[in-house]
C-alpha atoms as a PDB file:
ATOM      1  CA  UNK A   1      76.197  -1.853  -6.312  1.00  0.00           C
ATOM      2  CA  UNK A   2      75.836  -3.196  -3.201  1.00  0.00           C
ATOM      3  CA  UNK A   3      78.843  -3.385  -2.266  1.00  0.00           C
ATOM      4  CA  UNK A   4      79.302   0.469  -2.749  1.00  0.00           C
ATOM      5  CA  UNK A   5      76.614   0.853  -0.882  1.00  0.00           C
ATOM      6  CA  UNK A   6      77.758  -0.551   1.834  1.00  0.00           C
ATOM      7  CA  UNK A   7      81.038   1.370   1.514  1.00  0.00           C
ATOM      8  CA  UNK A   8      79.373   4.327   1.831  1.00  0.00           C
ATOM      9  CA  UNK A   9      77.350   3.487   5.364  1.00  0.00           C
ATOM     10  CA  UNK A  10      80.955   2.537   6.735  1.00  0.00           C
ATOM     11  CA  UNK A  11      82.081   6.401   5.797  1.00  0.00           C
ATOM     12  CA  UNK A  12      78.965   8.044   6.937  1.00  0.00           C
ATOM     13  CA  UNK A  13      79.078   6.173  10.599  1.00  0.00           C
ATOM     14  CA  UNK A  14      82.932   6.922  10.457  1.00  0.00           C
ATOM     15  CA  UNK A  15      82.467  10.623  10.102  1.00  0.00           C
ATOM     16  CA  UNK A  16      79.425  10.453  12.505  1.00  0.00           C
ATOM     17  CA  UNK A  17      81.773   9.136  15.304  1.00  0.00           C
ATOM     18  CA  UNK A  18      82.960  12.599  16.302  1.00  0.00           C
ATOM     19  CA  UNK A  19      79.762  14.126  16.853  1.00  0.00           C
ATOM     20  CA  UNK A  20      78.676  11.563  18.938  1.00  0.00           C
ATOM     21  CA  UNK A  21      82.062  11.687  21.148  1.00  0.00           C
ATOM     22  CA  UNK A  22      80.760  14.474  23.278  1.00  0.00           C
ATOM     23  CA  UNK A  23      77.275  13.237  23.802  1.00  0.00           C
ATOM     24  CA  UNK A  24      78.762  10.070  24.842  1.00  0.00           C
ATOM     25  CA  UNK A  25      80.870  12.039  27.004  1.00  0.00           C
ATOM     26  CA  UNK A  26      77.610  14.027  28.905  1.00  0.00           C
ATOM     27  CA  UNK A  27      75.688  10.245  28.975  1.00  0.00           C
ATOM     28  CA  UNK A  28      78.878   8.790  30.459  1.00  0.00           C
ATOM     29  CA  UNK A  29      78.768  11.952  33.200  1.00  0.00           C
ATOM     30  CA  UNK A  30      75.072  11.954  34.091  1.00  0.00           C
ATOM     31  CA  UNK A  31      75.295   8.053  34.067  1.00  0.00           C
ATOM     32  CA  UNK A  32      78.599   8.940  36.952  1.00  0.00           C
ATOM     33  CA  UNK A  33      75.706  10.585  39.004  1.00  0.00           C
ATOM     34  CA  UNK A  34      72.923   9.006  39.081  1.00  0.00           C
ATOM     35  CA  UNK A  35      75.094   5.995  40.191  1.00  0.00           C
ATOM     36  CA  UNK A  36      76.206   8.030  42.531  1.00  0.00           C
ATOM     37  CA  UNK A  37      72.285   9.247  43.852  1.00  0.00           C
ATOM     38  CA  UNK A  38      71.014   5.824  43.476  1.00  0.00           C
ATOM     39  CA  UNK A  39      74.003   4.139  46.088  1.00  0.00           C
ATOM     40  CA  UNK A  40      73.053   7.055  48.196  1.00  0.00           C
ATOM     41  CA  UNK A  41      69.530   6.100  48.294  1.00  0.00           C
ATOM     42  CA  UNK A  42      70.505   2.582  48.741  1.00  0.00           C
ATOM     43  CA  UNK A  43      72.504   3.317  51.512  1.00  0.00           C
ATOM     44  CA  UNK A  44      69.886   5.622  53.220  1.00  0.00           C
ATOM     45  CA  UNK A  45      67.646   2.785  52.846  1.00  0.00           C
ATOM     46  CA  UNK A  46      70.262   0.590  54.597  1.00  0.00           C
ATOM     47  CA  UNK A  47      70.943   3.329  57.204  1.00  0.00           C
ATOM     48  CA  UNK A  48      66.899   3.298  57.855  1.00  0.00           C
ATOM     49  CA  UNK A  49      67.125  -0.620  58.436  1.00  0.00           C
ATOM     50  CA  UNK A  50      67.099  -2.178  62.334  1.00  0.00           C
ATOM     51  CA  UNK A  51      69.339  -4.948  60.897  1.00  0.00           C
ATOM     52  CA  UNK A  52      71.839  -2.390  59.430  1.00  0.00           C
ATOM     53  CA  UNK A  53      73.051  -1.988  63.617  1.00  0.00           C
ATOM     54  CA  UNK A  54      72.789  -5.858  64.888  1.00  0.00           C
ATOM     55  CA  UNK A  55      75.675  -6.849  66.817  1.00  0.00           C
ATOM     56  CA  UNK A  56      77.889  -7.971  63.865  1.00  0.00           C
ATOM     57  CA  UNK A  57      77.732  -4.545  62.349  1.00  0.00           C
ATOM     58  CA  UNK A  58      78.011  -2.708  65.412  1.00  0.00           C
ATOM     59  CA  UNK A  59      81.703  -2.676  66.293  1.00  0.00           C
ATOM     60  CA  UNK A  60      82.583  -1.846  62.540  1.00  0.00           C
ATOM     61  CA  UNK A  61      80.216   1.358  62.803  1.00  0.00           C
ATOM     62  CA  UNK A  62      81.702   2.189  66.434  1.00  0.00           C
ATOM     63  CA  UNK A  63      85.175   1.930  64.922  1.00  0.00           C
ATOM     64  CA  UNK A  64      84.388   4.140  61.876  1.00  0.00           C
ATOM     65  CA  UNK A  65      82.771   6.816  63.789  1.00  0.00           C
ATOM     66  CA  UNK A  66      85.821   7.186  65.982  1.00  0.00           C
ATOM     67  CA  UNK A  67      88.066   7.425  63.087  1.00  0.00           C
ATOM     68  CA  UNK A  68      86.237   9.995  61.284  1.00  0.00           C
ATOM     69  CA  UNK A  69      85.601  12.172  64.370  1.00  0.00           C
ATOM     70  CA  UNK A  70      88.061  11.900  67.078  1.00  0.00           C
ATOM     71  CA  UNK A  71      91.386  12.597  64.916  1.00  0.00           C
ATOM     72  CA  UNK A  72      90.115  15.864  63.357  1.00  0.00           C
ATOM     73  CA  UNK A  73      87.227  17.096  65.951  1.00  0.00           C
ATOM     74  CA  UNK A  74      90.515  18.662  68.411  1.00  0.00           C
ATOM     75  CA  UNK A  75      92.953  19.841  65.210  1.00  0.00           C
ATOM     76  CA  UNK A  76      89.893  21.762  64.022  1.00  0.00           C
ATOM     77  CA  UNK A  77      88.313  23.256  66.559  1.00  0.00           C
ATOM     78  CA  UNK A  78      91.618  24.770  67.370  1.00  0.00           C
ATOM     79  CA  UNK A  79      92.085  26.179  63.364  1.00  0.00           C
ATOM     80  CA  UNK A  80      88.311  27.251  63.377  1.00  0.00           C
ATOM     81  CA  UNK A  81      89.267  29.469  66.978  1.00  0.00           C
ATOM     82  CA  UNK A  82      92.435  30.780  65.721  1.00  0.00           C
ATOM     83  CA  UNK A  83      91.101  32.032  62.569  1.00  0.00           C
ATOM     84  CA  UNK A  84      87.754  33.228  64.001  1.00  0.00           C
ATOM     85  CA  UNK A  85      90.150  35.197  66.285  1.00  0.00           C
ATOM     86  CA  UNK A  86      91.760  36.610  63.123  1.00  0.00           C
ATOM     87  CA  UNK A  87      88.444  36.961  60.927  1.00  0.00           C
ATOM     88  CA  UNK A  88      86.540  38.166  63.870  1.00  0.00           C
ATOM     89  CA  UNK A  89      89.171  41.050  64.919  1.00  0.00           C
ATOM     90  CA  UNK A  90      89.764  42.497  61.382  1.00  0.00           C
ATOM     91  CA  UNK A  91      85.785  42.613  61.179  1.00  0.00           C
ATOM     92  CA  UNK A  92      85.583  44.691  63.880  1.00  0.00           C
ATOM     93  CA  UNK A  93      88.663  46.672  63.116  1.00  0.00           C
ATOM     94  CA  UNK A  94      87.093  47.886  59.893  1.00  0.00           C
ATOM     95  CA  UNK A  95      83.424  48.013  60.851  1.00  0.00           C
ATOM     96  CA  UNK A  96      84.741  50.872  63.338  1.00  0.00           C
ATOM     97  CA  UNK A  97      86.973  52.845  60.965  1.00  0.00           C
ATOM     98  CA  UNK A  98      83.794  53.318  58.593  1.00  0.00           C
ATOM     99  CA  UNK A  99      81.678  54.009  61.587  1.00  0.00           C
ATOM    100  CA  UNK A 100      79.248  50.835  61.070  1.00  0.00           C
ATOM    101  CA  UNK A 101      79.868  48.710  64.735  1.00  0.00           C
ATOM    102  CA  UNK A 102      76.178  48.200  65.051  1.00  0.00           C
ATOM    103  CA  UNK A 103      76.846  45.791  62.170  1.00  0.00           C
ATOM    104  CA  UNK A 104      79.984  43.831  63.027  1.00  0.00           C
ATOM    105  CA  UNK A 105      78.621  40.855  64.828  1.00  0.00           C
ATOM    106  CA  UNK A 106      75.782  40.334  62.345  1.00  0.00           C
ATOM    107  CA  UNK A 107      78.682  40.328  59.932  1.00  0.00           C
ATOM    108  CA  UNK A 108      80.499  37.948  61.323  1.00  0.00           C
ATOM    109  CA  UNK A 109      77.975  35.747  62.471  1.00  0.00           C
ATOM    110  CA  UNK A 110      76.965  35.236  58.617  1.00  0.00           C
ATOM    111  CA  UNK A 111      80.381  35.380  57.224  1.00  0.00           C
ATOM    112  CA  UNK A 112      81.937  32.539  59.587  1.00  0.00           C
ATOM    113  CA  UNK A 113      79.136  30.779  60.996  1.00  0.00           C
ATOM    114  CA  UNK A 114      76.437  30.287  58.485  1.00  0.00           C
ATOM    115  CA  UNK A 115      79.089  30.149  55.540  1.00  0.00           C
ATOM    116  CA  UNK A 116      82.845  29.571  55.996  1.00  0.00           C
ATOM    117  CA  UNK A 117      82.901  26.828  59.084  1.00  0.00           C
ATOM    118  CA  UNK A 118      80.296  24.682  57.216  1.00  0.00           C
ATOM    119  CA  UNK A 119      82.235  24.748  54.132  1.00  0.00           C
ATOM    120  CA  UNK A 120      85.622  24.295  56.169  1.00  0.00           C
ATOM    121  CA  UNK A 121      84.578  21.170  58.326  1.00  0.00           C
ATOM    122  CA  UNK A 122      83.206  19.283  55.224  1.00  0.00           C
ATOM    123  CA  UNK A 123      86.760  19.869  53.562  1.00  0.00           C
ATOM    124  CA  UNK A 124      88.425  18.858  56.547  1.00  0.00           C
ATOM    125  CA  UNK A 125      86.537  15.660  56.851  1.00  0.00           C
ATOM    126  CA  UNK A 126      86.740  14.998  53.347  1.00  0.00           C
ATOM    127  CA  UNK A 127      90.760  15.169  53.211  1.00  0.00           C
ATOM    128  CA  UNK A 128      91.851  13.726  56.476  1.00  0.00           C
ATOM    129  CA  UNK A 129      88.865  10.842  56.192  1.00  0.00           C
ATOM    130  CA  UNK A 130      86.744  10.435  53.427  1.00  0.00           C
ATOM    131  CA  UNK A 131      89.132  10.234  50.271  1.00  0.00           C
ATOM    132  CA  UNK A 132      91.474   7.967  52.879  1.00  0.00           C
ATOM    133  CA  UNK A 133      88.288   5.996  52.963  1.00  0.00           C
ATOM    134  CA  UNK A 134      87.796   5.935  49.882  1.00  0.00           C
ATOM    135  CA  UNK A 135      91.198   4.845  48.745  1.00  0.00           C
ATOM    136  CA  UNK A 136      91.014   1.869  51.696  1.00  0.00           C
ATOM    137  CA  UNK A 137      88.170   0.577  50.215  1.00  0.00           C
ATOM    138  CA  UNK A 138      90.113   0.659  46.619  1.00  0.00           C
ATOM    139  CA  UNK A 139      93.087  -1.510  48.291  1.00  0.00           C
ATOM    140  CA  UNK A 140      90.405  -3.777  49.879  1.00  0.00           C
ATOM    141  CA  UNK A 141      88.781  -4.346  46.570  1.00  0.00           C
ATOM    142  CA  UNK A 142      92.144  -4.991  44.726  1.00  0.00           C
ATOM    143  CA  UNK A 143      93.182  -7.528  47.704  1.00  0.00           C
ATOM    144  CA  UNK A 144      89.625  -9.204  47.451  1.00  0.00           C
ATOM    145  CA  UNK A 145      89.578  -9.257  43.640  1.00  0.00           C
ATOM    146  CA  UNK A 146      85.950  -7.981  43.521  1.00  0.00           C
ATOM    147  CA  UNK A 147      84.092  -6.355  40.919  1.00  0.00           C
ATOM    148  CA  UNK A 148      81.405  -4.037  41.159  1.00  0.00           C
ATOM    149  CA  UNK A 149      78.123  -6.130  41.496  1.00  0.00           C
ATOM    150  CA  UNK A 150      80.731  -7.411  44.904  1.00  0.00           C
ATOM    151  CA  UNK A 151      80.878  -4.231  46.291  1.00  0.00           C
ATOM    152  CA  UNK A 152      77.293  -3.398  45.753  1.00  0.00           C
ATOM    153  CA  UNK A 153      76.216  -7.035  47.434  1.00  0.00           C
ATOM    154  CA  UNK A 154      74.323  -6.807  51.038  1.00  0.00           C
ATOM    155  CA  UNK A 155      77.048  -7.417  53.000  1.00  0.00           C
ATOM    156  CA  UNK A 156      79.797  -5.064  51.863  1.00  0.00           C
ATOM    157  CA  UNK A 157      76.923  -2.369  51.930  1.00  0.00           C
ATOM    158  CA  UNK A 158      76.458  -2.944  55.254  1.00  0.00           C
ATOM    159  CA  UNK A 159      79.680  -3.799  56.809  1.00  0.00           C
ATOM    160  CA  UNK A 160      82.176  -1.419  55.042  1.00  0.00           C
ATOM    161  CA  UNK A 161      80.138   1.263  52.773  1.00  0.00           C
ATOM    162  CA  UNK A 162      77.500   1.963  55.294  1.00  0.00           C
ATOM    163  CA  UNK A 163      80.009   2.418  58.505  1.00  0.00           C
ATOM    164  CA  UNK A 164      82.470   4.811  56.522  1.00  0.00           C
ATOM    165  CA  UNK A 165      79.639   7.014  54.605  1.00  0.00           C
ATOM    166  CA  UNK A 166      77.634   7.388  58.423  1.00  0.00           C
ATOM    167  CA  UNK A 167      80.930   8.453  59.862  1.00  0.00           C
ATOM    168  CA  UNK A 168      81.963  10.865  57.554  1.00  0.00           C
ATOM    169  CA  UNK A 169      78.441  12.274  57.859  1.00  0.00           C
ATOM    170  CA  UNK A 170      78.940  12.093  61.777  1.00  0.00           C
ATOM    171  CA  UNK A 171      82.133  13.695  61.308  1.00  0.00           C
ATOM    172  CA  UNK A 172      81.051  17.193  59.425  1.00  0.00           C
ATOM    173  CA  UNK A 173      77.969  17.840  61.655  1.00  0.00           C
ATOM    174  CA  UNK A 174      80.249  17.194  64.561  1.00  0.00           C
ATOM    175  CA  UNK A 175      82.664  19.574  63.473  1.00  0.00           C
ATOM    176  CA  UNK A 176      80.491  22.301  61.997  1.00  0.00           C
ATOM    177  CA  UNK A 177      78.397  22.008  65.404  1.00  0.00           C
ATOM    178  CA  UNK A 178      81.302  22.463  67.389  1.00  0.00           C
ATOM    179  CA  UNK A 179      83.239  24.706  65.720  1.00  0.00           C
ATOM    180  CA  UNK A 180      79.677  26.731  65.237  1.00  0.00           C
ATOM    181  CA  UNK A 181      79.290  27.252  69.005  1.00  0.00           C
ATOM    182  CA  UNK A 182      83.121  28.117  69.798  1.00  0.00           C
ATOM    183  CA  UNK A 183      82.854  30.959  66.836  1.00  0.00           C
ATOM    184  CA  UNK A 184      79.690  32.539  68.707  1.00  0.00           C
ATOM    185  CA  UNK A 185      81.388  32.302  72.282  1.00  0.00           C
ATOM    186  CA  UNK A 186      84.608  34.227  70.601  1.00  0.00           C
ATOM    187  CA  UNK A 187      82.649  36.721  68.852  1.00  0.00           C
ATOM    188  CA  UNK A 188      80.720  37.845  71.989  1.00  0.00           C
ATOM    189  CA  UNK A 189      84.470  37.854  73.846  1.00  0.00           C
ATOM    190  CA  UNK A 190      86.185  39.675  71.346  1.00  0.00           C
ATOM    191  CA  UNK A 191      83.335  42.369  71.006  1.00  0.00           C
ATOM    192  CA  UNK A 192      81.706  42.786  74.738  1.00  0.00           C
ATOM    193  CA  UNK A 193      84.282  41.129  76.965  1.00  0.00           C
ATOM    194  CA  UNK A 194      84.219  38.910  79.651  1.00  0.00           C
ATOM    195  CA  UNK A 195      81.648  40.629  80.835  1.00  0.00           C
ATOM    196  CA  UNK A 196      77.836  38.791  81.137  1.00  0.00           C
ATOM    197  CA  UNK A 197      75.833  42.478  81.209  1.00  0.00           C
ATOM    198  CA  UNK A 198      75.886  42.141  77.650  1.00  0.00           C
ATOM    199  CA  UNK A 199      74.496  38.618  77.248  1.00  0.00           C
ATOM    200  CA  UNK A 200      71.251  39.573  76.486  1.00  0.00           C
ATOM    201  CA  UNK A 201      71.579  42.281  73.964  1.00  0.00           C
ATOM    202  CA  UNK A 202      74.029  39.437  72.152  1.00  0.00           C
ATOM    203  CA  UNK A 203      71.820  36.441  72.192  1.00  0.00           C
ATOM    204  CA  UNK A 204      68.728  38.961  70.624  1.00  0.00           C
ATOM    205  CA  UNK A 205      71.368  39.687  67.523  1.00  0.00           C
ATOM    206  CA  UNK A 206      72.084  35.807  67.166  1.00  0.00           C
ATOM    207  CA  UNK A 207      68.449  34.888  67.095  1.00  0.00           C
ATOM    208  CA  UNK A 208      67.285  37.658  65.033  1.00  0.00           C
ATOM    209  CA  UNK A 209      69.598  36.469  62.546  1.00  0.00           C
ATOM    210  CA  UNK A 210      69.388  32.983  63.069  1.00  0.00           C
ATOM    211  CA  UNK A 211      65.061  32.821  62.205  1.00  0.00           C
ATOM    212  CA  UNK A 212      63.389  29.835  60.865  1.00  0.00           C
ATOM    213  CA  UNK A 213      63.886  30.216  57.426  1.00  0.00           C
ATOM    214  CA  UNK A 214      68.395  30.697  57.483  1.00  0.00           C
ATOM    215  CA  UNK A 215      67.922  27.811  60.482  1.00  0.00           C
ATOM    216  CA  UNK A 216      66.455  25.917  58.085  1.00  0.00           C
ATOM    217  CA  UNK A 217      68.530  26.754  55.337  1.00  0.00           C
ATOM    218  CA  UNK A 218      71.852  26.075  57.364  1.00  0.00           C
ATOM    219  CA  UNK A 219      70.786  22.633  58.271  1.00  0.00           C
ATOM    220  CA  UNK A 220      69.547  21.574  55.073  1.00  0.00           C
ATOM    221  CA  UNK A 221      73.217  22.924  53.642  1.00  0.00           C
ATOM    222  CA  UNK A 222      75.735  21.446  56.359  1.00  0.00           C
ATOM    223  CA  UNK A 223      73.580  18.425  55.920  1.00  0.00           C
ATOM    224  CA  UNK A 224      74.385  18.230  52.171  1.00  0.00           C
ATOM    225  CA  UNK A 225      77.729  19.327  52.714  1.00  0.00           C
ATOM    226  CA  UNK A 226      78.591  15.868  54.850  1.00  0.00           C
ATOM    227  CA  UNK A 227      76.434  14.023  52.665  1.00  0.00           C
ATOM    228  CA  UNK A 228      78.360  15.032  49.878  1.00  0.00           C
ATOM    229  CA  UNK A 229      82.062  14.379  51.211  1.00  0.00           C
ATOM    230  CA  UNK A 230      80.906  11.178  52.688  1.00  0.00           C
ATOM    231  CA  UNK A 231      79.034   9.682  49.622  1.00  0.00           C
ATOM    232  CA  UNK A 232      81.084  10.804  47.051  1.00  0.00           C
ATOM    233  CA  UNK A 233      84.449   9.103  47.625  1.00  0.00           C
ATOM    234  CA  UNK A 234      83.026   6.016  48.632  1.00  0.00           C
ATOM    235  CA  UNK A 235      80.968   6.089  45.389  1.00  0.00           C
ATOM    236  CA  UNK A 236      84.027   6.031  43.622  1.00  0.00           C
ATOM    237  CA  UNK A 237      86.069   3.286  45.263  1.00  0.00           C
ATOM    238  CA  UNK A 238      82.552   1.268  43.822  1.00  0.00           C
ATOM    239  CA  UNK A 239      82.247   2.488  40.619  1.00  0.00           C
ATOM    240  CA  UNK A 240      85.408   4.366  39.338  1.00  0.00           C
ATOM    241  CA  UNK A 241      88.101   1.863  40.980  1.00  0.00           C
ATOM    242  CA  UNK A 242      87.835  -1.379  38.218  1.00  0.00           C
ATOM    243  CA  UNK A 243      91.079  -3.849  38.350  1.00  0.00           C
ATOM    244  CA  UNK A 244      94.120  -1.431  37.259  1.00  0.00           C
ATOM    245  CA  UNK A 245      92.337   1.694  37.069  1.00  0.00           C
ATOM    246  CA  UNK A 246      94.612   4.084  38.882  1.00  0.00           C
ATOM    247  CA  UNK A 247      93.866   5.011  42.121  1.00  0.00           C
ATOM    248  CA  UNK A 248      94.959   9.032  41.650  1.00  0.00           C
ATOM    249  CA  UNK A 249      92.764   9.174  39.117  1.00  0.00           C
ATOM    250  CA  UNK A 250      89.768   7.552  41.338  1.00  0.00           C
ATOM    251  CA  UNK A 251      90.547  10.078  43.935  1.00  0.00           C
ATOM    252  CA  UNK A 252      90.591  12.888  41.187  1.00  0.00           C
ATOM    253  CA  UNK A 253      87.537  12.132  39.858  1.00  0.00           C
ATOM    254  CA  UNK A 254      85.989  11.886  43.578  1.00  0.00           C
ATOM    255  CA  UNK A 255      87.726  15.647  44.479  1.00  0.00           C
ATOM    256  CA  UNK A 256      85.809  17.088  40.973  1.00  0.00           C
ATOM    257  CA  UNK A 257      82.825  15.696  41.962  1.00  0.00           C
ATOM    258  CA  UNK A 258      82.670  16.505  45.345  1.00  0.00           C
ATOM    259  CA  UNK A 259      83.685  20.259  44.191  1.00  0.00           C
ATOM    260  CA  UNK A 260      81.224  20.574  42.014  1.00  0.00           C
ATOM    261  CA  UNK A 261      78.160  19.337  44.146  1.00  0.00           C
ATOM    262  CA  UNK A 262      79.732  21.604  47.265  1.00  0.00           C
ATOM    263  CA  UNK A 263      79.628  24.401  44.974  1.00  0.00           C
ATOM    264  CA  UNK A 264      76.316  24.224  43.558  1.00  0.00           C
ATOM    265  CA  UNK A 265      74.726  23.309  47.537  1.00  0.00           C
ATOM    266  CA  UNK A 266      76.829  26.576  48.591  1.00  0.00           C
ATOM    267  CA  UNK A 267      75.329  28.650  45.630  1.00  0.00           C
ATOM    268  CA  UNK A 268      71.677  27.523  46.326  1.00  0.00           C
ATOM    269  CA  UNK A 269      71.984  28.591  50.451  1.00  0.00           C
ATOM    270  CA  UNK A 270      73.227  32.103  49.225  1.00  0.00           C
ATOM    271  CA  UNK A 271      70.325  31.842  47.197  1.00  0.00           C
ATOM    272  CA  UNK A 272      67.971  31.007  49.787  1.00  0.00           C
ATOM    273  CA  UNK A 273      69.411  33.616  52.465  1.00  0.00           C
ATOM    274  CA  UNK A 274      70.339  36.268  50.208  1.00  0.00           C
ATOM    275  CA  UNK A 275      67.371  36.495  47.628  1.00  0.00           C
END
């Protein structure tokens, strides 16, 4: 009798196995995140920290600034002009042929400065530096033989997580600023001239649009935005990258991630301007 009875439990927690697949799956994916928030807050901690920016650290933090700004800060300022000259001229093109050209530079000013050069610069950044990053600090685990409680330990938190997640931070605010400032000096070109007689009319449309609340709200979003493609990769050279795991698949799961949380950050700003 016992026997059968045991029998039995061994069926019923057989069949029970697929129901609990997917909610092992959704505690496996919120367990991905909040290992992801708390190395974040770790390394905002860190960032916070005098000691974080002795002289040991600083040369490592120098070099990883200048590698996450200087080789993209030139290739895309010159995209962002070229297709703010493209954006900016069939904006006005069309405003006129419906009669609306009262409206075409708050138009663009929301279209390509609060949303698409934000969004642009943290993609940049992440593709030509973070996921490299990212993968670098794969290799130098798999060359060091270290395991995750390693990578989490003081000193590769401050000397080689710290430096690359500050520049890649560095590196979207840098780009969004610049970018930013060369998309208002083409607008006012490409719909008053060279002319300055119009300088003050356009600077009263740019602040009127840009009041506290959509300054605030275009902060707080380019903010997240180089938060997120900085953290993100990083993240998942720590946590995703164990000895063999492949490092496609690392950078795969970093890319949906870093979708997903640019998506929702973009969704909530619309939110906040729109609503």
């Amino acid at each position: 009798m016992v026997r059968l009875d045991s029998n039995a439990d061994a069926r019923d927690a057989w069949t029970s196995l697929p129901r609990l697949a997917p909610w092992r799956a959704v505690a496996g994916w919120l367990a991905g995140w909040w290992r992801v928030i708390h190395l974040g807050a770790v390394l905002l901690v860190l960032a916070l920290s005098p000691s974080s920016y002795a002289a040991r650290q600083r040369p490592q933090m120098a070099r990883q600034l200048v590698l996450g700004t200087a080789p993209t800060l030139a290739g895309f300022t010159l995209l962002s002009a070229f297709l703010s000259v493209v954006l900016i001229r069939i904006v006005i093109v069309t405003a006129q042929s419906y009669g609306l050209s009262q409206y075409a530079l708050e138009m663009v000013v929301r279209v390509l400065v609060l949303e698409l050069i934000p969004l642009a610069g943290a993609l940049f950044v992440a593709l030509r530096y973070s996921l490299p990053a990212g993968a670098e600090l794969v290799g130098l685990r798999r060359r060091l033989g270290l395991d995750t409680a390693a990578m989490r330990s003081r000193a590769m938190l401050a000397g080689e997580l710290l430096p690359r997640v500050a520049a890649g931070v560095f590196a979207v605010l840098m780009l969004a600023g610049v970018s930013c400032v060369v998309a208002l000096v083409i607008a006012y070109v490409s719909i008053h001239g060279l002319t300055p007689w119009a300088l003050a009319g356009y600077t009263r449309t740019v602040g009127h649009i840009f009041n506290p609340p959509v300054v605030l709200i275009f902060s707080l979003k380019t903010l997240a935005f180089s938060v997120t493609v900085a953290l993100i990769p990083i993240a998942s050279a720590v946590y995703d990258a164990p000895p063999g795991a492949s490092r496609t698949r690392v950078e795969l799961r970093a890319l949906v991630r870093m979708f997903v949380l640019l998506l929702l950050v973009e969704i909530a700003s619309l939110m906040g301007n729109y609503y």
